[in-house]
Protein backbone atom coordinates (compact mmCIF):
# COMPACT_ATOMS: atom_id res chain seq x y z
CA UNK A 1 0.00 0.00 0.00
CA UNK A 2 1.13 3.49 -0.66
CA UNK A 3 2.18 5.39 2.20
CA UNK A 4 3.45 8.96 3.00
CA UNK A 5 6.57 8.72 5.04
CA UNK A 6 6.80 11.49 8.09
CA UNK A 7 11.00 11.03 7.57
CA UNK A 8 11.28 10.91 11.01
CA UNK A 9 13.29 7.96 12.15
CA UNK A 10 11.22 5.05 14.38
CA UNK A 11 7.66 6.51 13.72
CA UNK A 12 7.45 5.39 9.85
CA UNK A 13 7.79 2.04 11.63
CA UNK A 14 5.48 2.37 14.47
CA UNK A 15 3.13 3.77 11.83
CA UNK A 16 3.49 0.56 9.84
CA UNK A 17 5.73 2.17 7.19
CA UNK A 18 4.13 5.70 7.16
CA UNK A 19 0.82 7.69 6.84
CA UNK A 20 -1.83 6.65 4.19
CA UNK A 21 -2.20 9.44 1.70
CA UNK A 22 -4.94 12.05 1.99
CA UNK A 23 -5.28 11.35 5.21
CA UNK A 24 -5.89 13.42 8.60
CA UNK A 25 -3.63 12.72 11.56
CA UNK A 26 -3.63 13.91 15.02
CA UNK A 27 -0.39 14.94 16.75
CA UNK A 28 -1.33 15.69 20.39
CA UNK A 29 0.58 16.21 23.97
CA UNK A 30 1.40 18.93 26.27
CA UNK A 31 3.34 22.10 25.85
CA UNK A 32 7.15 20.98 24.86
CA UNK A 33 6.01 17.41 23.82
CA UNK A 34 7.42 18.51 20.35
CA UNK A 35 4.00 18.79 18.10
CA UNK A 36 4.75 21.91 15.44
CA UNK A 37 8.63 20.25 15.42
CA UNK A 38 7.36 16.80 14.29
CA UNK A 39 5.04 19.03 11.96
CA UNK A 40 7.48 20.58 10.56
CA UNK A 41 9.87 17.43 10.16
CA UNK A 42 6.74 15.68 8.46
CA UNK A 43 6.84 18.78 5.89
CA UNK A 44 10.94 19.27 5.11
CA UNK A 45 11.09 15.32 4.92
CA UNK A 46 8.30 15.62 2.36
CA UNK A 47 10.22 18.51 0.25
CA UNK A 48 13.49 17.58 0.67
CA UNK A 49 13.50 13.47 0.39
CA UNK A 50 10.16 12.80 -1.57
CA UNK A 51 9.58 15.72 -3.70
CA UNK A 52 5.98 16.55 -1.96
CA UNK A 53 5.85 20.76 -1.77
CA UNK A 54 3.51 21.38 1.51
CA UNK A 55 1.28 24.31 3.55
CA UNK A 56 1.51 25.33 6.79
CA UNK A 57 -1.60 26.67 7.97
CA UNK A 58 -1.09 28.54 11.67
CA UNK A 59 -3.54 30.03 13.90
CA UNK A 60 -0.91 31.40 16.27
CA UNK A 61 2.81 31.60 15.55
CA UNK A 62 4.13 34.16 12.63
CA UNK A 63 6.17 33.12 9.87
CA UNK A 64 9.40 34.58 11.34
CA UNK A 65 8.74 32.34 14.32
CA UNK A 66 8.76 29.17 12.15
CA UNK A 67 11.82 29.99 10.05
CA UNK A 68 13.58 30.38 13.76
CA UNK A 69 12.94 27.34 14.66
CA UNK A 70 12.78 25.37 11.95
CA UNK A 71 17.02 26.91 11.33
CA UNK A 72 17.70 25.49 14.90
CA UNK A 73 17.52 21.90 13.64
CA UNK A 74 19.35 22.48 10.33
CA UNK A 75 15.42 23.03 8.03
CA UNK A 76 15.85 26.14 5.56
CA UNK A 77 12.25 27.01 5.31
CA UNK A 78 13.24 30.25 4.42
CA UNK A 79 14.85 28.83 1.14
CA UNK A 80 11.92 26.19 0.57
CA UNK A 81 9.89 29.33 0.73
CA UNK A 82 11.40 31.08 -1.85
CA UNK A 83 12.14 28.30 -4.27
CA UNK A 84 8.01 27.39 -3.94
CA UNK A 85 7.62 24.51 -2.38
CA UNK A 86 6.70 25.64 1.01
CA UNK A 87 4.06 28.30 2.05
CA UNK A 88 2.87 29.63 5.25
CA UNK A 89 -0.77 30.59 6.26
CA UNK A 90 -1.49 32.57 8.66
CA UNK A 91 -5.21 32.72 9.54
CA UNK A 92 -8.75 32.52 11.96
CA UNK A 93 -10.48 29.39 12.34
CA UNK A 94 -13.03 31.44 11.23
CA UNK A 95 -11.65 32.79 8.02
CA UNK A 96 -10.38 29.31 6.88
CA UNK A 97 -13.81 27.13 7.55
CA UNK A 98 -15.48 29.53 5.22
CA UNK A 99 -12.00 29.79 3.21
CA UNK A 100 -12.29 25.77 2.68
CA UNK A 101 -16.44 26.29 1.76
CA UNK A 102 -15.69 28.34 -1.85
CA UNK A 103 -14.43 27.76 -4.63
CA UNK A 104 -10.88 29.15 -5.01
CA UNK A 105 -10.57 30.19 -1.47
CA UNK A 106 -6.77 30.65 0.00
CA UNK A 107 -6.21 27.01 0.69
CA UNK A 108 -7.15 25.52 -2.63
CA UNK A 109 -5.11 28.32 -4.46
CA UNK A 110 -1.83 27.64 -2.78
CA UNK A 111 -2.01 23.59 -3.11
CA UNK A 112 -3.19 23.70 -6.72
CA UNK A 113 -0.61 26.60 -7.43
CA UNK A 114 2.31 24.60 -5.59
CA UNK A 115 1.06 21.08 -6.41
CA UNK A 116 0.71 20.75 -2.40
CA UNK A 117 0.70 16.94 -1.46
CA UNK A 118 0.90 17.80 2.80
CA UNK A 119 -0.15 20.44 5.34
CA UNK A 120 0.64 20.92 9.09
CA UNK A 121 -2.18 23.12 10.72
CA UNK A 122 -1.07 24.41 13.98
CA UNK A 123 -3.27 23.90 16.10
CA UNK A 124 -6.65 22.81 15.69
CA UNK A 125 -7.08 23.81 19.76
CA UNK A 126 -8.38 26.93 18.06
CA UNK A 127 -11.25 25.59 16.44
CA UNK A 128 -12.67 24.73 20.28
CA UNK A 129 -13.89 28.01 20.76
CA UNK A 130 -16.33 28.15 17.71
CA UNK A 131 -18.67 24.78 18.97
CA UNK A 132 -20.86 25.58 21.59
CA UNK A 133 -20.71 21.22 22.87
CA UNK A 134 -18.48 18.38 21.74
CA UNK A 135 -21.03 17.43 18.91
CA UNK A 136 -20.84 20.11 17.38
CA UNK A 137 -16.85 20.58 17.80
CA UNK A 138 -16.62 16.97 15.83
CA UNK A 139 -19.07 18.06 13.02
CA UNK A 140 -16.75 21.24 12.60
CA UNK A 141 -13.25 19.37 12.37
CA UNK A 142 -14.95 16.67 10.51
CA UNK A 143 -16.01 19.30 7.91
CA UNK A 144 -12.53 21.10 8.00
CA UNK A 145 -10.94 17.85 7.33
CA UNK A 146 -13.12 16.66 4.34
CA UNK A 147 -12.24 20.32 2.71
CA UNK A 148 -8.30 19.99 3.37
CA UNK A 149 -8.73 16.08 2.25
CA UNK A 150 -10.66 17.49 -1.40
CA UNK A 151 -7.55 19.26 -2.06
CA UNK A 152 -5.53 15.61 -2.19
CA UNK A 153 -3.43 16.89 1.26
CA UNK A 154 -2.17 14.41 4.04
CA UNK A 155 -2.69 16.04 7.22
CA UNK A 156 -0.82 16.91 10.17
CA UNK A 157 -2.99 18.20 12.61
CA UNK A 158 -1.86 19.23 16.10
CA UNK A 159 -3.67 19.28 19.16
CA UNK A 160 -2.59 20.85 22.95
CA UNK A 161 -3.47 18.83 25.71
CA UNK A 162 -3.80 20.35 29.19
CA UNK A 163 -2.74 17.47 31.13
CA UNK A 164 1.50 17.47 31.42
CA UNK A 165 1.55 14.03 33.23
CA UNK A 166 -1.40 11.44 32.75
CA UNK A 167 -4.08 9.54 30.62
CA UNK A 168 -6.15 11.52 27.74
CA UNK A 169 -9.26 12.79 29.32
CA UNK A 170 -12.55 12.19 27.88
CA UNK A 171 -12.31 15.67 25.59
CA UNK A 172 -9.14 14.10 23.98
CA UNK A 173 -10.29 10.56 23.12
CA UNK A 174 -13.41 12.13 21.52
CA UNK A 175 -11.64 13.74 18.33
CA UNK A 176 -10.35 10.61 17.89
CA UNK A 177 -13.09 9.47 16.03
CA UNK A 178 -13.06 11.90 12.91
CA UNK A 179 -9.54 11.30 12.66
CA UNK A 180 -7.09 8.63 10.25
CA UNK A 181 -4.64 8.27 12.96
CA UNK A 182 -4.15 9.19 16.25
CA UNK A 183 -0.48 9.94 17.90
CA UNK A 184 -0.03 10.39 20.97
CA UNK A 185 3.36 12.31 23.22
CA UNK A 186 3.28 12.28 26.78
CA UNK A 187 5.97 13.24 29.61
CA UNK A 188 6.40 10.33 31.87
CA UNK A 189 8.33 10.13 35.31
CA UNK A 190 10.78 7.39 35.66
CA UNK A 191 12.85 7.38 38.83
CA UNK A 192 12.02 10.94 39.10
CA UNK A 193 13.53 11.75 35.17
CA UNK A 194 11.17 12.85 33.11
CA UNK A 195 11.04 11.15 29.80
CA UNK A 196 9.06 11.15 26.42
CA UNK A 197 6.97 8.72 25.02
CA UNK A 198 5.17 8.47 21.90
CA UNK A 199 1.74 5.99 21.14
CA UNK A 200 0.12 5.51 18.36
CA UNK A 201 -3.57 5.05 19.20
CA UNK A 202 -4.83 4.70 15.72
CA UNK A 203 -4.49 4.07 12.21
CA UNK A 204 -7.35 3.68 10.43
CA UNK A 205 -6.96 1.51 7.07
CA UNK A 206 -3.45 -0.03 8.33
CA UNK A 207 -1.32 -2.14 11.13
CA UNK A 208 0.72 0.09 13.25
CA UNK A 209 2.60 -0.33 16.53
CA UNK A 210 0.56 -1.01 19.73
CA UNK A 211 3.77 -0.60 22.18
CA UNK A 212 5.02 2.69 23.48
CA UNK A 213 8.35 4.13 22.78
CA UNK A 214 10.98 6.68 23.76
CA UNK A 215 11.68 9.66 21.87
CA UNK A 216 13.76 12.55 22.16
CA UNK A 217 14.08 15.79 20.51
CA UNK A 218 17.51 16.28 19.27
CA UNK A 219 19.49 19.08 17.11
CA UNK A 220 17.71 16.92 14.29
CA UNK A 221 14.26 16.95 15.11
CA UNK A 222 12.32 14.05 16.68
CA UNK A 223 13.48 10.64 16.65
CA UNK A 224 11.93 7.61 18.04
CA UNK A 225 14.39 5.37 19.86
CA UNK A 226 13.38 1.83 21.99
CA UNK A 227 10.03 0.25 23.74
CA UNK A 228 9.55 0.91 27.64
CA UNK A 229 10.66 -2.41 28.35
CA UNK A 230 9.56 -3.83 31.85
CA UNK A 231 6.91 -0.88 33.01
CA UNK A 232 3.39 -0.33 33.46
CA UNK A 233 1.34 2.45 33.94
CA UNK A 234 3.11 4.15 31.15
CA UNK A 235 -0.05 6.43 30.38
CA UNK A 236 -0.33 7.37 33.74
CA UNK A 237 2.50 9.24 33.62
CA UNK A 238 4.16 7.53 36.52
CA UNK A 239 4.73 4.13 35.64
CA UNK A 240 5.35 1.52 38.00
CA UNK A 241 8.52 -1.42 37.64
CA UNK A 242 7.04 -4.79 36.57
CA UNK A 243 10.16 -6.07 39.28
CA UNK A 244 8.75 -3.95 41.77
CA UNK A 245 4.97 -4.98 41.63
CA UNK A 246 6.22 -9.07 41.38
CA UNK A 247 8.12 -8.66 44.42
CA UNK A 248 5.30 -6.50 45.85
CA UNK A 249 2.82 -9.53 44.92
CA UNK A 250 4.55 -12.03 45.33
CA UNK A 251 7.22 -11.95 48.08
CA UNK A 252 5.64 -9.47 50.12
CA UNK A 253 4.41 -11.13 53.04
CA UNK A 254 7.63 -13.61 52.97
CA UNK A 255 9.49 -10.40 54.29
């Protein structure tokens, strides 16, 4: 099956050899987790290795802001920019729902100008504010999806979640169903060191990876390393030692 590789080393594989094309995929953690940098990654990988120009649509950051960091791991947006294959969007959630509704609106001018194959929109978080109850918050990404997925794009979409340490809440799991796949980066205490881990929930249409894995964020971008090898709890953000809880159940009350 054809697949859109992110590029980023360890998730292609957890993803069962990459996204599926035209395809909406949820990136979401906590502030720091690393969501607009494995954006981004997902976007110079697709310029720079596969030949796939891409959008990045922002509700928050400028364009300067992106170039910035983008330079800090070695990605010349700036120079993607100006040779065409890269664009940045700076918008409302407002402006880009009814953008996405007409004919030749912003979107579908820059893909079909650029020959767009991928987008990052940063962050959909911003679209929360425009449903008035979770119904209609999944009708409204559901539709904003559809319009980016009409234009041929593979989706990044990224998502800020309030809890730092922890399972998803309820709010969380619930956009999971309009989505393709579902990735997940949490901070998790180990021996009081924080580390990183990375899930992928779901991947609609394919096999992926039902472990959780270490990743760190490196003068490279992201890159997923090994499996969290005798813990549980992981989610919980304070995972307990499968050594600890055999001796707690079982030789416990011999000592």
């Amino acid at each position: 099956m054809e697949r859109v590789k992110t590029g980023i080393k360890g998730l292609d594989e957890m993803l069962g050899g990459g996204l599926l094309p035209q395809t909406a995929n949820l990136v979401e953690g906590a502030p720091g987790t690393g969501k607009t940098i494995l954006g981004m990654q997902f976007l110079y990988s697709g310029i720079t290795q596969f030949n796939e120009p891409g959008l990045i649509l922002t509700f928050e950051q400028d364009t300067q802001q992106y170039l910035h960091d983008a330079a800090s791991f070695g990605w010349d947006l700036k120079r993607l920019q100006q040779e065409g294959a890269l664009r940045i969007i700076r918008s409302s959630p407002e402006v880009t729902l009814a953008d996405l509704e007409h004919v030749g609106g912003q979107i579908e001018t820059a893909a079909r100008q650029m020959g767009a194959r991928r987008i990052l929109v940063d962050s959909l978080s911003h679209f929360e504010h425009l449903a008035s109850d979770p119904v209609a918050y999944r009708r409204l990404v559901y539709g904003f999806i559809n319009g980016l997925k009409r234009e041929g794009l593979t989706s990044i979409l990224t998502r800020e979640s309030p809890a730092l340490l922890g399972e998803p809440s309820e709010d969380e799991e619930d956009i999971a169903f309009v989505v393709d796949a579902y990735i997940l980066l949490r901070y998790v205490e180990i021996k009081s060191v924080i580390h990183r881990a990375v899930l992928v929930l779901k991947h609609r249409g394919s096999d992926h990876a039902k472990d959780i894995r270490r990743y760190e964020i490196t003068d490279r971008g992201l890159v997923v390393r090994d499996k969290f090898e005798g813990q549980e709890g992981i989610l919980s953000g304070t995972p307990r030692s499968m050594a600890d809880f055999f001796d707690k159940a079982f030789l416990g009350e011999r000592r």
